[in-house]
N, C-alpha and C. Protein backbone atom coordinates (compact mmCIF):
# COMPACT_ATOMS: atom_id res chain seq x y z
N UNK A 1 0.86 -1.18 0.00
CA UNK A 1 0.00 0.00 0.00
C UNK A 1 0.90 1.23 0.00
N UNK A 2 0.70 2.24 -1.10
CA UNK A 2 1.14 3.26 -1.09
C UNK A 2 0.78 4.07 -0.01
N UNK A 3 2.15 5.22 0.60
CA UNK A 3 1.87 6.18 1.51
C UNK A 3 0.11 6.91 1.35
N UNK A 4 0.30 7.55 0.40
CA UNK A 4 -1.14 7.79 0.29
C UNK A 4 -2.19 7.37 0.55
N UNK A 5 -2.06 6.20 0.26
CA UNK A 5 -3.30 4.86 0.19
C UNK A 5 -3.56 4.73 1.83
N UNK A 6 -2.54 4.26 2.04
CA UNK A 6 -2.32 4.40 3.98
C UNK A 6 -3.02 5.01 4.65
N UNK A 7 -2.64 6.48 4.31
CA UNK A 7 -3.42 8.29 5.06
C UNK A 7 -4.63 8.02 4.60
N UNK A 8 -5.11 7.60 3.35
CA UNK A 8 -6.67 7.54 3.15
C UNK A 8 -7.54 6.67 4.11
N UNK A 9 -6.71 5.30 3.84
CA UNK A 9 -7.31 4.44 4.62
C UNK A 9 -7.88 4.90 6.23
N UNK A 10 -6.67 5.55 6.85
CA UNK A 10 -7.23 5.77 8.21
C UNK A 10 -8.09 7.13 8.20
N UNK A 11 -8.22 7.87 7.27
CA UNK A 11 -9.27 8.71 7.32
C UNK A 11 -10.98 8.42 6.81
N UNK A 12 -11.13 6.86 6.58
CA UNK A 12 -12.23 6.33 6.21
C UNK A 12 -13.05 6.07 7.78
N UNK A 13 -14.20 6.84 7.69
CA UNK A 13 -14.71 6.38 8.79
C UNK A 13 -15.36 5.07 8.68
N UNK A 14 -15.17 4.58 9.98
CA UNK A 14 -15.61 3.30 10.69
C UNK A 14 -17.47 3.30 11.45
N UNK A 15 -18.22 2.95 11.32
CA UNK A 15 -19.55 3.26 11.73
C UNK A 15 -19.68 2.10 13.01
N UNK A 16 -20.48 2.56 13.99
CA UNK A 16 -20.34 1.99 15.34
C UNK A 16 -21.65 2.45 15.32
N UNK A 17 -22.32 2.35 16.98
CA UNK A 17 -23.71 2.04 17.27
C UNK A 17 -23.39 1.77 18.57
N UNK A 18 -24.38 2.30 19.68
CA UNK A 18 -24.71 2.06 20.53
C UNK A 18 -26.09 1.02 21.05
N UNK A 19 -25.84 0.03 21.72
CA UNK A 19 -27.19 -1.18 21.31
C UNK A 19 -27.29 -1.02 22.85
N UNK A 20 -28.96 -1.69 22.39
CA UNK A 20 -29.21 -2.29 23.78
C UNK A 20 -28.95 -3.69 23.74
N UNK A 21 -28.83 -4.66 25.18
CA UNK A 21 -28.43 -5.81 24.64
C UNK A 21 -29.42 -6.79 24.49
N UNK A 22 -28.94 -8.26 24.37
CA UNK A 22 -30.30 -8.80 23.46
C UNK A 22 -29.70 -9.88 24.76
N UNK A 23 -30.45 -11.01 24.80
CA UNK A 23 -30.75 -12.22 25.63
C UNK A 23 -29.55 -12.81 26.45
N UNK A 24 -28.60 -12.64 25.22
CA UNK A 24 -27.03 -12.95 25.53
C UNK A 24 -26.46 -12.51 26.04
N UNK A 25 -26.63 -10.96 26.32
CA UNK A 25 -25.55 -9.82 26.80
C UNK A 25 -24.63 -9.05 25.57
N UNK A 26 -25.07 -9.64 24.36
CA UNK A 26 -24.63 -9.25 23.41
C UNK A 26 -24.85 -7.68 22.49
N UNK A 27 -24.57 -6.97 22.02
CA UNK A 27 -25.38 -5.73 21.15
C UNK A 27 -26.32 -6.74 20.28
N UNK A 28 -27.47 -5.95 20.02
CA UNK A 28 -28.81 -5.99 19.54
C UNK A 28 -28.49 -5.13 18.27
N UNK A 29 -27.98 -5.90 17.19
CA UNK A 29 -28.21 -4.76 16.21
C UNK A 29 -29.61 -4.37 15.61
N UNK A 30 -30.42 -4.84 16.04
CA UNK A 30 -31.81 -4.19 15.57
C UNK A 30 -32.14 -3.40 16.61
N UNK A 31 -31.47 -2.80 17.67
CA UNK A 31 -31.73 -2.05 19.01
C UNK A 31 -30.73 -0.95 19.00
N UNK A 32 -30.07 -0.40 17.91
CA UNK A 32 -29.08 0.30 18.16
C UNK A 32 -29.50 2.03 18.11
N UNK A 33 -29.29 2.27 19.37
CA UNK A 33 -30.28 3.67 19.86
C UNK A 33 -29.22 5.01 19.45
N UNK A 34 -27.41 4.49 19.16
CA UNK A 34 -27.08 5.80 18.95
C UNK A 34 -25.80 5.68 18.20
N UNK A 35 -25.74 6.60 16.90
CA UNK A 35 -24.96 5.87 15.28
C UNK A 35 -23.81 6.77 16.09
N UNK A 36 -22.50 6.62 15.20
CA UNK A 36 -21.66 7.45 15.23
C UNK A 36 -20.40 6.76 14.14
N UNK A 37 -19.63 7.45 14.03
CA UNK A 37 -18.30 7.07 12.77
C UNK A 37 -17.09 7.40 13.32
N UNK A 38 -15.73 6.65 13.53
CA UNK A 38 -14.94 6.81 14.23
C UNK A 38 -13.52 6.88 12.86
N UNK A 39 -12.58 8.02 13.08
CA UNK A 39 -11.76 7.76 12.26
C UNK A 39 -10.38 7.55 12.97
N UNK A 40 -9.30 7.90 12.27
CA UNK A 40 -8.12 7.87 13.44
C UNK A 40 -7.76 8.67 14.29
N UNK A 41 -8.55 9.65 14.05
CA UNK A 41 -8.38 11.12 14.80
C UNK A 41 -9.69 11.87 15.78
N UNK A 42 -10.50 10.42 16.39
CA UNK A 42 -11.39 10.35 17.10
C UNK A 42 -12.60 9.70 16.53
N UNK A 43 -14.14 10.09 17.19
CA UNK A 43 -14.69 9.53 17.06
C UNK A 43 -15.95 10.59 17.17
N UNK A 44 -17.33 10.36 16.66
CA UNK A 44 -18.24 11.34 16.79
C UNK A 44 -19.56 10.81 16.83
N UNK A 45 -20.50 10.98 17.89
CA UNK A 45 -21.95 10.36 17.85
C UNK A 45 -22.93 11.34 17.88
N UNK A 46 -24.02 10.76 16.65
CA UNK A 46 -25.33 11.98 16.47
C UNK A 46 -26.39 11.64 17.00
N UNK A 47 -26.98 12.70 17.46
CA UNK A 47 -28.51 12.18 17.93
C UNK A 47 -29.61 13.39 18.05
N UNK A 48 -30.98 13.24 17.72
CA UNK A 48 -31.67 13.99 18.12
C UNK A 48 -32.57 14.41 19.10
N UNK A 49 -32.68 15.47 20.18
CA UNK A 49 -33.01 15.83 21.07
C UNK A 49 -33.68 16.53 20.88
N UNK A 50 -34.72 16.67 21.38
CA UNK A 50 -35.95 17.86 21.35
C UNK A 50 -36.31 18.69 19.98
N UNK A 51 -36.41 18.18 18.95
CA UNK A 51 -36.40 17.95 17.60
C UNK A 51 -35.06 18.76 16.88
N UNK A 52 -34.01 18.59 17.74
CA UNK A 52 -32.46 19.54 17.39
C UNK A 52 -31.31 18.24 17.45
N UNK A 53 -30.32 18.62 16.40
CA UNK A 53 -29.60 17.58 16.09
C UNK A 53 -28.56 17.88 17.05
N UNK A 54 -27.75 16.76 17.81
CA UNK A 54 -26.59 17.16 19.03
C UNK A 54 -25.85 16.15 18.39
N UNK A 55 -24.92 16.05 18.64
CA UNK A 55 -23.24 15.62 18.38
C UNK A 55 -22.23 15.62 20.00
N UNK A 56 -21.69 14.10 19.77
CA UNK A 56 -20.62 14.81 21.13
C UNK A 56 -19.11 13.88 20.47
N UNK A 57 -18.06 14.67 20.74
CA UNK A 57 -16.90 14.37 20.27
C UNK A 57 -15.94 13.40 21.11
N UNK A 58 -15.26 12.31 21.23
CA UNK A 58 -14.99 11.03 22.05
C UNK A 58 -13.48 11.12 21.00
N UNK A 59 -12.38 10.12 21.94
CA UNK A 59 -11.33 9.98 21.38
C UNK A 59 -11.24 8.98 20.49
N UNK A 60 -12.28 8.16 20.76
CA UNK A 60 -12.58 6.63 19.88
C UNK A 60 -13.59 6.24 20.27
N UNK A 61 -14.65 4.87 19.80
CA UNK A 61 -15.61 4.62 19.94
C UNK A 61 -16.03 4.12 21.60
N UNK A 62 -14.68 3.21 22.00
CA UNK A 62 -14.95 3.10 23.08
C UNK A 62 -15.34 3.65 24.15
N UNK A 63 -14.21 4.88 24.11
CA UNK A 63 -14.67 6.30 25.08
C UNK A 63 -16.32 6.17 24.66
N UNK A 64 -16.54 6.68 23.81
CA UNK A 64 -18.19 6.98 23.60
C UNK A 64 -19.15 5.68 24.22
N UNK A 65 -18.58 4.26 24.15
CA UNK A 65 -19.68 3.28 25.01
C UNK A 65 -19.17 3.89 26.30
N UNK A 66 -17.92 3.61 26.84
CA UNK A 66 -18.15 4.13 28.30
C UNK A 66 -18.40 5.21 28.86
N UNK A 67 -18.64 6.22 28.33
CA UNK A 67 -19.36 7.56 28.08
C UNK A 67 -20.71 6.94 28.36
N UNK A 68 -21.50 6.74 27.55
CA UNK A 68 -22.89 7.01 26.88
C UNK A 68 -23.59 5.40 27.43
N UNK A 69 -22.74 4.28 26.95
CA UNK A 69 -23.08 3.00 27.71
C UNK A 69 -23.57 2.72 29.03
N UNK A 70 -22.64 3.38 29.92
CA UNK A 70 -22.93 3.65 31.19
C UNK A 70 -24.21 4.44 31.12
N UNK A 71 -24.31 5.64 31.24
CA UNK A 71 -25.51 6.13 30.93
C UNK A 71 -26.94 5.83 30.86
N UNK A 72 -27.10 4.61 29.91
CA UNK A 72 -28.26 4.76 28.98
C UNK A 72 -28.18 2.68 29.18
N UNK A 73 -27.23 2.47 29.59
CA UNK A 73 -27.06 0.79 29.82
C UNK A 73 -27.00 0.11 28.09
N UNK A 74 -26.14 0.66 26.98
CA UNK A 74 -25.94 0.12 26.07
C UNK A 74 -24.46 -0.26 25.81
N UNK A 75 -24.25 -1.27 24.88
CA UNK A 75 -22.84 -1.60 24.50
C UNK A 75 -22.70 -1.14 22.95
N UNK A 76 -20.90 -1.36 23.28
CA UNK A 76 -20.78 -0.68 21.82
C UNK A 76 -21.17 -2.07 20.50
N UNK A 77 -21.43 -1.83 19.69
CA UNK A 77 -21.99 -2.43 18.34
C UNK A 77 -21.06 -1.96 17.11
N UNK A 78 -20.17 -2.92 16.37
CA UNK A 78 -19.92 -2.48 15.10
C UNK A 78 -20.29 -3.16 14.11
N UNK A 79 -20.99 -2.96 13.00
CA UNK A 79 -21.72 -3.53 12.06
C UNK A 79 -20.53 -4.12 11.10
């Protein structure tokens, strides 16, 4: 892989999800209450609140489950 190719690659975001869990303890991907896209240079989750769009900025996806997981009792999910 060319240098270039490289820098692109890690600027492709990655899509994650916040789930609730399913029977197993597992993420529920048909339960996933909150999207977000993580690149190499952090991570970002959207959601809407009181019919207004909010965003919160995380260093990676994980931060954002133990952020928001805790919270709301979901795990992280990657499709």
């Amino acid at each position: 892989m060319s240098e270039v190719s490289a820098k692109e690659a890690r600027m492709v975001p990655m899509v994650f999800g916040l789930a609730r869990r399913d029977d197993n303890g597992e993420p529920d991907p048909d339960l996933v209450m909150l999207w977000g896209m993580e690149t190499a240079e952090g991570a970002v989750m959207y959601w809407r609140e009181d019919g207004r769009s909010q965003f919160a900025l995380f260093d990676d996806a994980e931060s954002a489950a133990d952020r928001f997981g805790r919270l709301f009792d979901l795990v992280l999910y990657r499709p």
